[in-house]
PDB file of N, CA and C in Angstrom:
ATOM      1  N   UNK A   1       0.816  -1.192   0.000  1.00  0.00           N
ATOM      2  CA  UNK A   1       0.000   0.000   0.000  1.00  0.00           C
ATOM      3  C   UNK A   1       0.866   1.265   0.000  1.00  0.00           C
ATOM      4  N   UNK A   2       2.040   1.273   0.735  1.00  0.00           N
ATOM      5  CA  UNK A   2       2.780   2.367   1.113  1.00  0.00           C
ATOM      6  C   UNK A   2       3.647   2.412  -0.691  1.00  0.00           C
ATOM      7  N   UNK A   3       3.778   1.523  -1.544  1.00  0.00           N
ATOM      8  CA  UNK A   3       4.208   1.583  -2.654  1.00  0.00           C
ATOM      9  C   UNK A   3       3.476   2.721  -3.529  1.00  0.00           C
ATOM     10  N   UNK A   4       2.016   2.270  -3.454  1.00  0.00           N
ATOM     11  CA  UNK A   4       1.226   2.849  -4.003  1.00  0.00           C
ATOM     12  C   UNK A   4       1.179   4.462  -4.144  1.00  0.00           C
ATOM     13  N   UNK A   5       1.330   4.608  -2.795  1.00  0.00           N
ATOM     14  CA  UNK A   5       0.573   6.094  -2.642  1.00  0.00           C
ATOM     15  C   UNK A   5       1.918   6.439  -3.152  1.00  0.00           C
ATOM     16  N   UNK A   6       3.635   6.487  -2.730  1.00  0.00           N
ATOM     17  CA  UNK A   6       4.532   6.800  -2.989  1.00  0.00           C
ATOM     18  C   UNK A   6       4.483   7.401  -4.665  1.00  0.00           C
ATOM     19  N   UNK A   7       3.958   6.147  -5.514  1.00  0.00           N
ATOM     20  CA  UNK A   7       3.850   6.155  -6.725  1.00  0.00           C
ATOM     21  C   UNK A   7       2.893   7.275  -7.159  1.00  0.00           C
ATOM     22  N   UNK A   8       1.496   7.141  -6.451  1.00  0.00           N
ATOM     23  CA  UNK A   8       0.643   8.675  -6.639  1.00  0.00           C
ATOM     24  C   UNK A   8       1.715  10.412  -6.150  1.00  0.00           C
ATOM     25  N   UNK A   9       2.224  10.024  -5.036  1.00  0.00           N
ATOM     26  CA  UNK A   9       2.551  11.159  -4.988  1.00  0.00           C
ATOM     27  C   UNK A   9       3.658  11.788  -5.995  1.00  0.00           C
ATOM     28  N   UNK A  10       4.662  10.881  -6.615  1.00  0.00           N
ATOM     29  CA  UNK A  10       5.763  11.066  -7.706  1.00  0.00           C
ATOM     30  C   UNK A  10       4.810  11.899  -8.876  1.00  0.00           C
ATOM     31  N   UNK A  11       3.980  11.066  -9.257  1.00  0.00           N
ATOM     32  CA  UNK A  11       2.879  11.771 -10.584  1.00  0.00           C
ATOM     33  C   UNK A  11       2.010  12.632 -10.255  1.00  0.00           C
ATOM     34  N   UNK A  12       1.873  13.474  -8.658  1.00  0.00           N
ATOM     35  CA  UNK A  12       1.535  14.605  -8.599  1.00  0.00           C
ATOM     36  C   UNK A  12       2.381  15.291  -8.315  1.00  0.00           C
ATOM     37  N   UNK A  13       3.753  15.400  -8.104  1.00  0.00           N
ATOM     38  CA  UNK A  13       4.813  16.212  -7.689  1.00  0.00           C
ATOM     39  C   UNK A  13       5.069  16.542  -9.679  1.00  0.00           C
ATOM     40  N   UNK A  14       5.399  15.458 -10.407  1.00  0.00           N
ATOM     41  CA  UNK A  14       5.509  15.912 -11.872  1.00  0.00           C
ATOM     42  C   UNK A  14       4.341  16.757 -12.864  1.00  0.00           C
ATOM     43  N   UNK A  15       3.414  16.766 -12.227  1.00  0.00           N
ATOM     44  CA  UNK A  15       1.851  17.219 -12.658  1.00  0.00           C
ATOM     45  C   UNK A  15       2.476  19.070 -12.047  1.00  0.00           C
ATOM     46  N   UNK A  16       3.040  19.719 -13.361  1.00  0.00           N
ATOM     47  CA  UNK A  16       2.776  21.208 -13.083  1.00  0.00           C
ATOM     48  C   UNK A  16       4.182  21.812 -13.441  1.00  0.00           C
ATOM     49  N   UNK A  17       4.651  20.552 -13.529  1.00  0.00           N
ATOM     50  CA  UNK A  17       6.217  21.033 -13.867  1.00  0.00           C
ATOM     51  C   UNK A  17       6.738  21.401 -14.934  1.00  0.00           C
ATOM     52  N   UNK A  18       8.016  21.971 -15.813  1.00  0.00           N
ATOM     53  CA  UNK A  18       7.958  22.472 -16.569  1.00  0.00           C
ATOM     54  C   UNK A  18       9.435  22.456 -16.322  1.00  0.00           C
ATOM     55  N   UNK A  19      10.517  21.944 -18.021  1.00  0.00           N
ATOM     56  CA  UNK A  19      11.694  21.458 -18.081  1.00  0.00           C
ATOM     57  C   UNK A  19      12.243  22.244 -18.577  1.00  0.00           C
ATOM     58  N   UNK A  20      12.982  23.653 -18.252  1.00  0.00           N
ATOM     59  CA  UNK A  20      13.583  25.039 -18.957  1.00  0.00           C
ATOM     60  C   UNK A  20      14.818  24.541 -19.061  1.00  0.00           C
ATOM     61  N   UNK A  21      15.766  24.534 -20.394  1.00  0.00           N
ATOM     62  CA  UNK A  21      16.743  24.488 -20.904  1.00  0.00           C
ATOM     63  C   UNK A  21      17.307  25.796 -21.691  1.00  0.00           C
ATOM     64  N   UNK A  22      18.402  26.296 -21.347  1.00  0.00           N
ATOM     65  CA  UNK A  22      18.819  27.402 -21.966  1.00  0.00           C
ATOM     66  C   UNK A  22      19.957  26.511 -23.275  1.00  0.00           C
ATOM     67  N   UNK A  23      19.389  27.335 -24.467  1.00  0.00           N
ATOM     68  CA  UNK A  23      19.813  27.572 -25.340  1.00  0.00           C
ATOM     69  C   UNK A  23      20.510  28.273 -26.196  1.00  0.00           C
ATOM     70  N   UNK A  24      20.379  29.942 -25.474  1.00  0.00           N
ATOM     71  CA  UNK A  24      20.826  30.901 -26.244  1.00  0.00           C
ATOM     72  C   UNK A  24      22.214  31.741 -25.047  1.00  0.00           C
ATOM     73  N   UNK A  25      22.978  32.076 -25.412  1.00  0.00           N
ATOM     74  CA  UNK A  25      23.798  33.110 -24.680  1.00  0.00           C
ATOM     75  C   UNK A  25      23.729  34.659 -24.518  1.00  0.00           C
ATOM     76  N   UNK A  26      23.464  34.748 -22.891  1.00  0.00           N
ATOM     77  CA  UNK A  26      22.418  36.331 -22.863  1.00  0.00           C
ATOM     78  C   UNK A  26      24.343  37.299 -23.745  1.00  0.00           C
ATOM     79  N   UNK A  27      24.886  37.005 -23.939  1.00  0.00           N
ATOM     80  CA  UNK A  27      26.023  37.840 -24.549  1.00  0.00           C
ATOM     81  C   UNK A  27      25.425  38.845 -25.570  1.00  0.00           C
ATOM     82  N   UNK A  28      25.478  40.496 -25.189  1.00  0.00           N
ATOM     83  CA  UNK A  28      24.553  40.880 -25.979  1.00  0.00           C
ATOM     84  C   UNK A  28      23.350  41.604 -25.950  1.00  0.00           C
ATOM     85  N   UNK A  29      22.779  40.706 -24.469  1.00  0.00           N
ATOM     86  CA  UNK A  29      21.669  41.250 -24.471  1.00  0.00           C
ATOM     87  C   UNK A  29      21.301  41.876 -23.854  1.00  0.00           C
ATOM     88  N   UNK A  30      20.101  42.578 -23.345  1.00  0.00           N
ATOM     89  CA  UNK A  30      19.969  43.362 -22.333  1.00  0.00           C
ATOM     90  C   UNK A  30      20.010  42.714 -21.069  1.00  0.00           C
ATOM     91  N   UNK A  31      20.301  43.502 -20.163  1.00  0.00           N
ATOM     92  CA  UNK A  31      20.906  43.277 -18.465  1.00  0.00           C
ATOM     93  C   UNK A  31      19.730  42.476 -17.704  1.00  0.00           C
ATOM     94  N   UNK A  32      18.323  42.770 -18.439  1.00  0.00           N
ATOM     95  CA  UNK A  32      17.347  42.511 -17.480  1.00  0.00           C
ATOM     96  C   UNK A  32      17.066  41.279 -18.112  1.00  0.00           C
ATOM     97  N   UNK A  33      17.234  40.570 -18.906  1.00  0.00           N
ATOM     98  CA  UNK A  33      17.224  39.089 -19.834  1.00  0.00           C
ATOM     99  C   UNK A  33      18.308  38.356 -18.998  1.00  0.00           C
ATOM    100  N   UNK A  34      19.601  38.975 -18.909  1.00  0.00           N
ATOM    101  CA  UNK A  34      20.540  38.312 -18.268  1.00  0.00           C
ATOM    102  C   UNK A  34      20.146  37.901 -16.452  1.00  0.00           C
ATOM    103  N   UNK A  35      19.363  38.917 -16.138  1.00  0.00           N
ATOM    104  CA  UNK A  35      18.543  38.705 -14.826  1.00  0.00           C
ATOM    105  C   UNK A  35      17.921  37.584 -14.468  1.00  0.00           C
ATOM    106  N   UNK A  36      16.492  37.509 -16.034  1.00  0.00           N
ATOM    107  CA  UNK A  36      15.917  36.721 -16.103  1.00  0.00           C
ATOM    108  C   UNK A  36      16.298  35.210 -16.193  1.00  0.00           C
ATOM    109  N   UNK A  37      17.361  35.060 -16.501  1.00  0.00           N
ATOM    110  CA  UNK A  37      17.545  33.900 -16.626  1.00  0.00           C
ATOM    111  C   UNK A  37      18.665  33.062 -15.077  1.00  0.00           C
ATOM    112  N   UNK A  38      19.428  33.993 -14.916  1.00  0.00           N
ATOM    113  CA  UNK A  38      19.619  34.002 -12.989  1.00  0.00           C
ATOM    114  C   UNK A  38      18.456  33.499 -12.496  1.00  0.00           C
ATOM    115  N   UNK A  39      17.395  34.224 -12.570  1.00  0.00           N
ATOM    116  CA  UNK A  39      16.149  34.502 -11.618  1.00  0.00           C
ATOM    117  C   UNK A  39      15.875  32.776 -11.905  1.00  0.00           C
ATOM    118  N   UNK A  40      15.454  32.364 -13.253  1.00  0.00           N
ATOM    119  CA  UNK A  40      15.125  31.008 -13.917  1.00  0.00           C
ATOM    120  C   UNK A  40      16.548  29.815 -13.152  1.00  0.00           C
ATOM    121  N   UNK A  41      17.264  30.146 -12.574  1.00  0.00           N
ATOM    122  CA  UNK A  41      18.455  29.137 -12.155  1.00  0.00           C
ATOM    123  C   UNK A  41      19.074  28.953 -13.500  1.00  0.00           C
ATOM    124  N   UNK A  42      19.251  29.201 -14.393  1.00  0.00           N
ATOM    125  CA  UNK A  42      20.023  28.986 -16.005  1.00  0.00           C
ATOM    126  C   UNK A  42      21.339  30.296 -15.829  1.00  0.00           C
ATOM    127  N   UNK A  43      22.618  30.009 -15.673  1.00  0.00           N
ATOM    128  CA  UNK A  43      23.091  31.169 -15.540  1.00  0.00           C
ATOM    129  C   UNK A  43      24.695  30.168 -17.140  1.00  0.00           C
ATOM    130  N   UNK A  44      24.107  29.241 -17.736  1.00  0.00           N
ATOM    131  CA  UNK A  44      25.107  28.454 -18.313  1.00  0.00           C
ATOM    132  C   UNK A  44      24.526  28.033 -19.614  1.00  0.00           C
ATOM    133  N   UNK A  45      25.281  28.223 -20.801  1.00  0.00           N
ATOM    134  CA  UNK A  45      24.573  27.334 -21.822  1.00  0.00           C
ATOM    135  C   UNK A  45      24.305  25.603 -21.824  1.00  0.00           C
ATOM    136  N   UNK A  46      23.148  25.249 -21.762  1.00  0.00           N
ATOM    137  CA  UNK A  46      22.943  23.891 -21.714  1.00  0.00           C
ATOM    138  C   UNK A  46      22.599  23.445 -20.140  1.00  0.00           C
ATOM    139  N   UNK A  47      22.287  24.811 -19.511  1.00  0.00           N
ATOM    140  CA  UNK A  47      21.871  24.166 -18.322  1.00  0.00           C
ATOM    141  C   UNK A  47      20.563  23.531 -18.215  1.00  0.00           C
ATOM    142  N   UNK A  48      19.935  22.604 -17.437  1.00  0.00           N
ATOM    143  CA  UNK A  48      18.515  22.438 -17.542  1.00  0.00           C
ATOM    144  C   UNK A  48      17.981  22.643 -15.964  1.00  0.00           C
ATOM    145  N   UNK A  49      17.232  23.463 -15.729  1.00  0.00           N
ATOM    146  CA  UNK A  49      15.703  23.397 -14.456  1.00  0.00           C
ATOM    147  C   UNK A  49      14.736  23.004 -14.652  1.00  0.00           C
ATOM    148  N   UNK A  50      14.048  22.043 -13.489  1.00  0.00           N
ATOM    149  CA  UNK A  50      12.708  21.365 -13.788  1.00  0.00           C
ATOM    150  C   UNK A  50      11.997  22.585 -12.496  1.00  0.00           C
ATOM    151  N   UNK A  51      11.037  23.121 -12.679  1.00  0.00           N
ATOM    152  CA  UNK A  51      10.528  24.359 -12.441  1.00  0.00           C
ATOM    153  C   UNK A  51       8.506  23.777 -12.631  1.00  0.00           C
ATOM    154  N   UNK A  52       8.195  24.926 -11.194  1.00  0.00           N
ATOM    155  CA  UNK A  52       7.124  24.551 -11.133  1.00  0.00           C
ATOM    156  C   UNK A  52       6.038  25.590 -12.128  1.00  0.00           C
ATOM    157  N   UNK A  53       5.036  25.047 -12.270  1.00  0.00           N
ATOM    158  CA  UNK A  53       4.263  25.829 -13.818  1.00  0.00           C
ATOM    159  C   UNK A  53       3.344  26.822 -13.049  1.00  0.00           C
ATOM    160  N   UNK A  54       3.933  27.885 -13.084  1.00  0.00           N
ATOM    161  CA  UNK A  54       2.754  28.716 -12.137  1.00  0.00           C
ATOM    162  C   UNK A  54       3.279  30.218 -13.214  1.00  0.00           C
ATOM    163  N   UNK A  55       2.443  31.109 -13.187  1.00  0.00           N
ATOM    164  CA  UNK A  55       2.087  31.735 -14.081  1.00  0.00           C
ATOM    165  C   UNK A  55       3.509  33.241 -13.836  1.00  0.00           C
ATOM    166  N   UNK A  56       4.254  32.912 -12.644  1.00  0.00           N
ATOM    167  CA  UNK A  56       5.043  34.114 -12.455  1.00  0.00           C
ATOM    168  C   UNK A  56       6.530  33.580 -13.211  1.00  0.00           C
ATOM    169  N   UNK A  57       6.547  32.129 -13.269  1.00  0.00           N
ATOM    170  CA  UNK A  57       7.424  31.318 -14.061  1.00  0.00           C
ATOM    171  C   UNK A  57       6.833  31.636 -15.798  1.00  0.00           C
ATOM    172  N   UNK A  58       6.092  31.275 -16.278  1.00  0.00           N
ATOM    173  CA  UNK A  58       5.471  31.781 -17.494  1.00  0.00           C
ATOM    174  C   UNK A  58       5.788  32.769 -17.862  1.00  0.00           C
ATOM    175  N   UNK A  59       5.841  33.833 -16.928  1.00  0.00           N
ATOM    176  CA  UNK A  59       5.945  35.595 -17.504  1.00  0.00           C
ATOM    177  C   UNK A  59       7.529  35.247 -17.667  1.00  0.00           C
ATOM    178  N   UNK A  60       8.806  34.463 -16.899  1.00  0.00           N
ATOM    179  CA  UNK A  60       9.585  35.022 -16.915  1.00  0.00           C
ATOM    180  C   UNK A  60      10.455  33.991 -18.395  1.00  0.00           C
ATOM    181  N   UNK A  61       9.770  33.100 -18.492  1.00  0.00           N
ATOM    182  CA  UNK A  61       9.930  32.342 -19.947  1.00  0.00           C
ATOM    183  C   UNK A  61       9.656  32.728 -20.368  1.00  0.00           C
ATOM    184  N   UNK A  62       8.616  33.933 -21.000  1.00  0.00           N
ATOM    185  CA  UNK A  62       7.929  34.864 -22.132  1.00  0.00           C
ATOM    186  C   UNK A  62       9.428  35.713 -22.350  1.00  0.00           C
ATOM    187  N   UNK A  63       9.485  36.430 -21.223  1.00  0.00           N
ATOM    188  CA  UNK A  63      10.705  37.287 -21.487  1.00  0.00           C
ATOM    189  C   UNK A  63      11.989  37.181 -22.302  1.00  0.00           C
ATOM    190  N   UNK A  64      12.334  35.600 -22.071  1.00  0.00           N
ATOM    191  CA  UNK A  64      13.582  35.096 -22.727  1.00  0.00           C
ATOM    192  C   UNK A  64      13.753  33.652 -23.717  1.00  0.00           C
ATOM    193  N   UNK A  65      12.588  33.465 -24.274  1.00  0.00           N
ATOM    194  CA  UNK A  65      12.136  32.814 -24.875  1.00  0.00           C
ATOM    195  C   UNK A  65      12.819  32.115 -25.931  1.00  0.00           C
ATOM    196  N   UNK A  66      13.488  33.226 -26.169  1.00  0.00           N
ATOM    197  CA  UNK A  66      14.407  32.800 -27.700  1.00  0.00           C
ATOM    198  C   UNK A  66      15.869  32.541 -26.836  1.00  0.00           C
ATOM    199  N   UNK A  67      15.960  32.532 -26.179  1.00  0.00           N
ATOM    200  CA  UNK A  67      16.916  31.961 -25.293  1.00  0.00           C
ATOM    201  C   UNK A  67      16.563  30.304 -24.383  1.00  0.00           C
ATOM    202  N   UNK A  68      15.378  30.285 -24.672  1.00  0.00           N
ATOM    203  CA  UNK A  68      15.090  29.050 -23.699  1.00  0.00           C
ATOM    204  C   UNK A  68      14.312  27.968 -24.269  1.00  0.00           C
ATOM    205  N   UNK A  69      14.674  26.863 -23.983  1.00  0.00           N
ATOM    206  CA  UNK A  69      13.692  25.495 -24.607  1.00  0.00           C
ATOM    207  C   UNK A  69      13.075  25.165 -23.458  1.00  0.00           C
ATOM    208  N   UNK A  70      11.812  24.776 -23.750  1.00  0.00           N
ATOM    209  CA  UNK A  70      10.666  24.613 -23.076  1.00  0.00           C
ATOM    210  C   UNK A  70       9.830  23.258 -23.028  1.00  0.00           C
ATOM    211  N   UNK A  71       9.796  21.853 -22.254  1.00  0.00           N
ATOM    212  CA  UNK A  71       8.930  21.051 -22.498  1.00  0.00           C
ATOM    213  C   UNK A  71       8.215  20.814 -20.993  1.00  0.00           C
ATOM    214  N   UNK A  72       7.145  19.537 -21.190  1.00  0.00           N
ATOM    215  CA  UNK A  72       6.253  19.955 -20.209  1.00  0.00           C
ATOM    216  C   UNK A  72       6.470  18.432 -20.063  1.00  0.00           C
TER     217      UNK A  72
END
């Protein structure tokens, strides 16, 4: 039984998450992009964060977008 729930709780801890990979190098860009992506834990090309999906995370992937790969 204790397997079980373990197993429910794994597939609600992954339920919301969101896999940000930087792609692009803020070199270039403006200061507050280079922020954004600090702020995101990405401060490296090819870094990856698994990040929770809530809408203040959204705004800050909008911002740097062309800098960042995105799966769910």
């Amino acid at each position: 039984m204790a397997d079980k729930r373990a197993a429910d709780k794994k597939a609600a801890d992954k339920k919301g998450q969101l896999k940000v990979t930087q792609i692009g190098s803020p070199i270039g860009r403006e200061d507050s992009q280079r922020r954004t992506l600090i702020g995101l834990g990405l401060n490296k090309m090819g870094r990856t964060r698994t990040l929770e999906d809530t809408p203040a995370v959204r705004g800050m992937i909008k911002r740097v977008h062309h800098l960042v790969r995105v799966e769910q």
